[in-house]
C-alpha atoms as a PDB file:
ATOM      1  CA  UNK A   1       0.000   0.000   0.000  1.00  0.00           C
ATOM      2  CA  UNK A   2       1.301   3.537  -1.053  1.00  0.00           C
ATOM      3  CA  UNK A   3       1.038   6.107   1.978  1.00  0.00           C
ATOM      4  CA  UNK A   4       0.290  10.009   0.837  1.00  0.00           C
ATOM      5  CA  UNK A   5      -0.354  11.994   4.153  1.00  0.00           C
ATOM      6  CA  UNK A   6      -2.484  14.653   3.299  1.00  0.00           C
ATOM      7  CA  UNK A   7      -2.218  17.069   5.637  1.00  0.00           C
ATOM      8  CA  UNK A   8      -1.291  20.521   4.388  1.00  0.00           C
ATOM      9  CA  UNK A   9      -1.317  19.875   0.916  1.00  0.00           C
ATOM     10  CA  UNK A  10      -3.921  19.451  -1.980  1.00  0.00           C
ATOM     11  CA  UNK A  11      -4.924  15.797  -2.964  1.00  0.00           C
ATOM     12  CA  UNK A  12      -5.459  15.400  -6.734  1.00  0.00           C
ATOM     13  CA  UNK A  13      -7.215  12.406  -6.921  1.00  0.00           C
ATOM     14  CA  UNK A  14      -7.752  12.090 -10.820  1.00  0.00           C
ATOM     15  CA  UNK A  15      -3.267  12.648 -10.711  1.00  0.00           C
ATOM     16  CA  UNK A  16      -3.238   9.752  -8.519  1.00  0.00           C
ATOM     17  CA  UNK A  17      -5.423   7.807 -10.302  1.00  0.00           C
ATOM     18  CA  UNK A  18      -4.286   8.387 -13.555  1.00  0.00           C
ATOM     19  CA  UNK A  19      -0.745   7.756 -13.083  1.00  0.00           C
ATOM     20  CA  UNK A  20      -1.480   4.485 -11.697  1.00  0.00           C
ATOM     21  CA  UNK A  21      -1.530   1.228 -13.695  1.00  0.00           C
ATOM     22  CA  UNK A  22      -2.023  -1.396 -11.184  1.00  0.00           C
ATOM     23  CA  UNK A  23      -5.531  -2.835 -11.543  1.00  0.00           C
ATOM     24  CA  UNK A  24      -5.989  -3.397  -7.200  1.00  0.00           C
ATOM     25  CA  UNK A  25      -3.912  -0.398  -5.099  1.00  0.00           C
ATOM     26  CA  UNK A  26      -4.746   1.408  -2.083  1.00  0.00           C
ATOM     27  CA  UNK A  27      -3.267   4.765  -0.873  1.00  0.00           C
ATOM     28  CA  UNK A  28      -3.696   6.483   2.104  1.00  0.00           C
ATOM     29  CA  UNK A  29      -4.604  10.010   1.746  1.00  0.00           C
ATOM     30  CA  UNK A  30      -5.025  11.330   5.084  1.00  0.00           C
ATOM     31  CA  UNK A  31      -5.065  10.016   8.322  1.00  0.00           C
ATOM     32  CA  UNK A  32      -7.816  12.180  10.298  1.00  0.00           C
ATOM     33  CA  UNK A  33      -8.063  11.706  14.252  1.00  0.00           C
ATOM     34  CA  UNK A  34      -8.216   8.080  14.779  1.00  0.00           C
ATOM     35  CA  UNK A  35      -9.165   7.420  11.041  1.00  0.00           C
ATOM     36  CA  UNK A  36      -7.594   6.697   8.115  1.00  0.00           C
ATOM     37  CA  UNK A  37      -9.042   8.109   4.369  1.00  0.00           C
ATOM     38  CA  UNK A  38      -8.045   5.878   1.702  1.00  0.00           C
ATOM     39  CA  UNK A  39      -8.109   5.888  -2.090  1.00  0.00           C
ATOM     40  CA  UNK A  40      -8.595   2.368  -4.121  1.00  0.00           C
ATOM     41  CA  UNK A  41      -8.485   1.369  -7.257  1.00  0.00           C
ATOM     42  CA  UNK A  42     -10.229  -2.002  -8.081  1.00  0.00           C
ATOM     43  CA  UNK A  43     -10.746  -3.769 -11.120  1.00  0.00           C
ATOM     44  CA  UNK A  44     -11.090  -7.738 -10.657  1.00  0.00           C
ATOM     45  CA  UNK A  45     -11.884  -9.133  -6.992  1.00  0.00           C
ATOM     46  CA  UNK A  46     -10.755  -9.129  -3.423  1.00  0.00           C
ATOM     47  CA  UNK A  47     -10.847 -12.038  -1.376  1.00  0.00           C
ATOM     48  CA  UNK A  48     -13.489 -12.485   1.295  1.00  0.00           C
ATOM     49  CA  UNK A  49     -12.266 -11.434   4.804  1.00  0.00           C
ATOM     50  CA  UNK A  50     -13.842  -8.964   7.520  1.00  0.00           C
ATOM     51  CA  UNK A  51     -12.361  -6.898  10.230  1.00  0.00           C
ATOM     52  CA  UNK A  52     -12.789  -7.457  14.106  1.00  0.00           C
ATOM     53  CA  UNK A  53     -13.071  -3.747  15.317  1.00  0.00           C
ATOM     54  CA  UNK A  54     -13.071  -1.896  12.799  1.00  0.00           C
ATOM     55  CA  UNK A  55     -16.196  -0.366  10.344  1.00  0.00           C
ATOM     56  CA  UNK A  56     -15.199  -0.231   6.885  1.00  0.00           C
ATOM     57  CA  UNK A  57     -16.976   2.545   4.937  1.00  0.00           C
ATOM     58  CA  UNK A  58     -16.745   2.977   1.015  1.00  0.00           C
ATOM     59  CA  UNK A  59     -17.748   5.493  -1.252  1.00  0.00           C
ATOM     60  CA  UNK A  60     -17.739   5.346  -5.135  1.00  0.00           C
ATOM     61  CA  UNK A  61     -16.270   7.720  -6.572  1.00  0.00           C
ATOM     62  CA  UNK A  62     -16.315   6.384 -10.374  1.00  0.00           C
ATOM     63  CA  UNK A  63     -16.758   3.118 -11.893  1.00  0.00           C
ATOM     64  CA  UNK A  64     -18.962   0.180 -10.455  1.00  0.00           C
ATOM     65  CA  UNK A  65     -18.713  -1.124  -7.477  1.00  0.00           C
ATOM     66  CA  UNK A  66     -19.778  -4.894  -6.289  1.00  0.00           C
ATOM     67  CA  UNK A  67     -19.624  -5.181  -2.186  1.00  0.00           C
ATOM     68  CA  UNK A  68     -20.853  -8.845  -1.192  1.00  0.00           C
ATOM     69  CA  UNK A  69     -21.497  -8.952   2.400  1.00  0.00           C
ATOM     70  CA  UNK A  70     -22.146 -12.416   3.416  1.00  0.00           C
ATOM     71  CA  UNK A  71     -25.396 -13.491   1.208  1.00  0.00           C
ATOM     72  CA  UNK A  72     -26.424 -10.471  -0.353  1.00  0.00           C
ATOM     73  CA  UNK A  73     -24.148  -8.537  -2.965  1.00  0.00           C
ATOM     74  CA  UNK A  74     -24.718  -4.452  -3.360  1.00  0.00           C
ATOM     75  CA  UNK A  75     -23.979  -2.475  -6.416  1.00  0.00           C
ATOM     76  CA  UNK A  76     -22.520   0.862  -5.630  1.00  0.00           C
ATOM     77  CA  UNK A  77     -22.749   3.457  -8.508  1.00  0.00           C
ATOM     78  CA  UNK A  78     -21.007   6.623  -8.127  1.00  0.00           C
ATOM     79  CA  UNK A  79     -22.069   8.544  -5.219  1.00  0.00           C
ATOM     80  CA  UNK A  80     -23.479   6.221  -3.649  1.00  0.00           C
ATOM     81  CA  UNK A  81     -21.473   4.710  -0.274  1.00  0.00           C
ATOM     82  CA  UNK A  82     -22.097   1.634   2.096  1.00  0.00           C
ATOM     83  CA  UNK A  83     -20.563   0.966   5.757  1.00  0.00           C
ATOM     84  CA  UNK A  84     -19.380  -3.089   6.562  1.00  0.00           C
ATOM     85  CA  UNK A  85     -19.857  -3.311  10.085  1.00  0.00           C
ATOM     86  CA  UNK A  86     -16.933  -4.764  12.565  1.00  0.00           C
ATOM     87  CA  UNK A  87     -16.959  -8.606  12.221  1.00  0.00           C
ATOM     88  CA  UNK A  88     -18.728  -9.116   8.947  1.00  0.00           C
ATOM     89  CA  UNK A  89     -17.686 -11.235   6.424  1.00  0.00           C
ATOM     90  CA  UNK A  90     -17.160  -9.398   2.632  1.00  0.00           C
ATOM     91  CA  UNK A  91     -15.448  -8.388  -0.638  1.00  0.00           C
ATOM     92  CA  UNK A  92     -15.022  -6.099  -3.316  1.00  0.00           C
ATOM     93  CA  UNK A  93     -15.391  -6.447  -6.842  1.00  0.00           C
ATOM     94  CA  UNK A  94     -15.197  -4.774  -9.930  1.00  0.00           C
ATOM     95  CA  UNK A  95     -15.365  -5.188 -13.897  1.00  0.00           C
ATOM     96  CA  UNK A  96     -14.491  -2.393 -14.754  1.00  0.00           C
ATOM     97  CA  UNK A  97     -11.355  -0.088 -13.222  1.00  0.00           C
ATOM     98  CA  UNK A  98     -13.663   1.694 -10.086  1.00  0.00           C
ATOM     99  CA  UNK A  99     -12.222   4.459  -8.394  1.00  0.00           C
ATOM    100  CA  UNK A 100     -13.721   4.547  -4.267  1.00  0.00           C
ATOM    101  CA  UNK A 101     -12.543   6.550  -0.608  1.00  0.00           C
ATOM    102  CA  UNK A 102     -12.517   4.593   1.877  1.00  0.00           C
ATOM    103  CA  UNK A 103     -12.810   5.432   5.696  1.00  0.00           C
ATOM    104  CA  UNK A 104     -11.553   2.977   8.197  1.00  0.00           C
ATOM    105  CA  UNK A 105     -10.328   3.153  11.294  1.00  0.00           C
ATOM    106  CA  UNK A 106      -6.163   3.368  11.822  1.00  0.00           C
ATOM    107  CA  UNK A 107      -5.732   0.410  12.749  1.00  0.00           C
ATOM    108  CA  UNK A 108      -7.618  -1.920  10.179  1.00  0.00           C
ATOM    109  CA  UNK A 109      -5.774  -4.629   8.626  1.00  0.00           C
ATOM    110  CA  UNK A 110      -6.636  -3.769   4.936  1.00  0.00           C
ATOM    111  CA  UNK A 111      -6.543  -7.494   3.900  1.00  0.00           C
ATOM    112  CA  UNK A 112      -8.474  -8.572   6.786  1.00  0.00           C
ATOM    113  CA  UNK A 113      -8.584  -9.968  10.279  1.00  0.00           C
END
């Protein structure tokens, strides 16, 4: 995972984004109080894991985004933003390259517990 603290200075998401090639990368763009405000790029899938203590919020920013939570599977469109509770079982994916912030709390395992 790439780490970009953002305090003091101007984020330019579409910079980051399109300089990037990788089809799965996070980067951390700010780490706010206790939380952390990340930046992902997705296009294939993410293996199914959840988090003990930690809430896991995402937010589309472009693309399409698949979130299966145990035995139901949400389609995010831009705008549009869903929070995993602590403890749940889930995973991304995405057909297309999918652009999405992420809030979490600092001390989430980003793979999973």
């Amino acid at each position: 995972m790439t780490k970009i603290i953002g305090h003091n200075q101007v984020i330019d998401i579409d910079k980051i984004v399109n300089s990037t090639t990788e089809k799965w990368i996070n980067f951390t763009l700010s780490e706010v109080n206790d939380s952390l405000i990340r930046l992902g790029i997705f296009e294939g899938e993410f293996h199914w894991h959840h988090h003990d203590n930690e809430d896991e919020f995402f937010y589309v920013i472009s693309g399409k985004l698949f979130l299966d939570v145990e035995d139901k599977t949400y389609e995010l469109m831009p705008n549009q933003g869903y929070t995993v509770p602590r403890g749940v079982e889930h995973r991304t994916r995405a057909k297309e390259k999918t652009t999405v912030l992420m809030i979490e709390g600092n001390t989430v395992n980003p793979k999973g517990d």
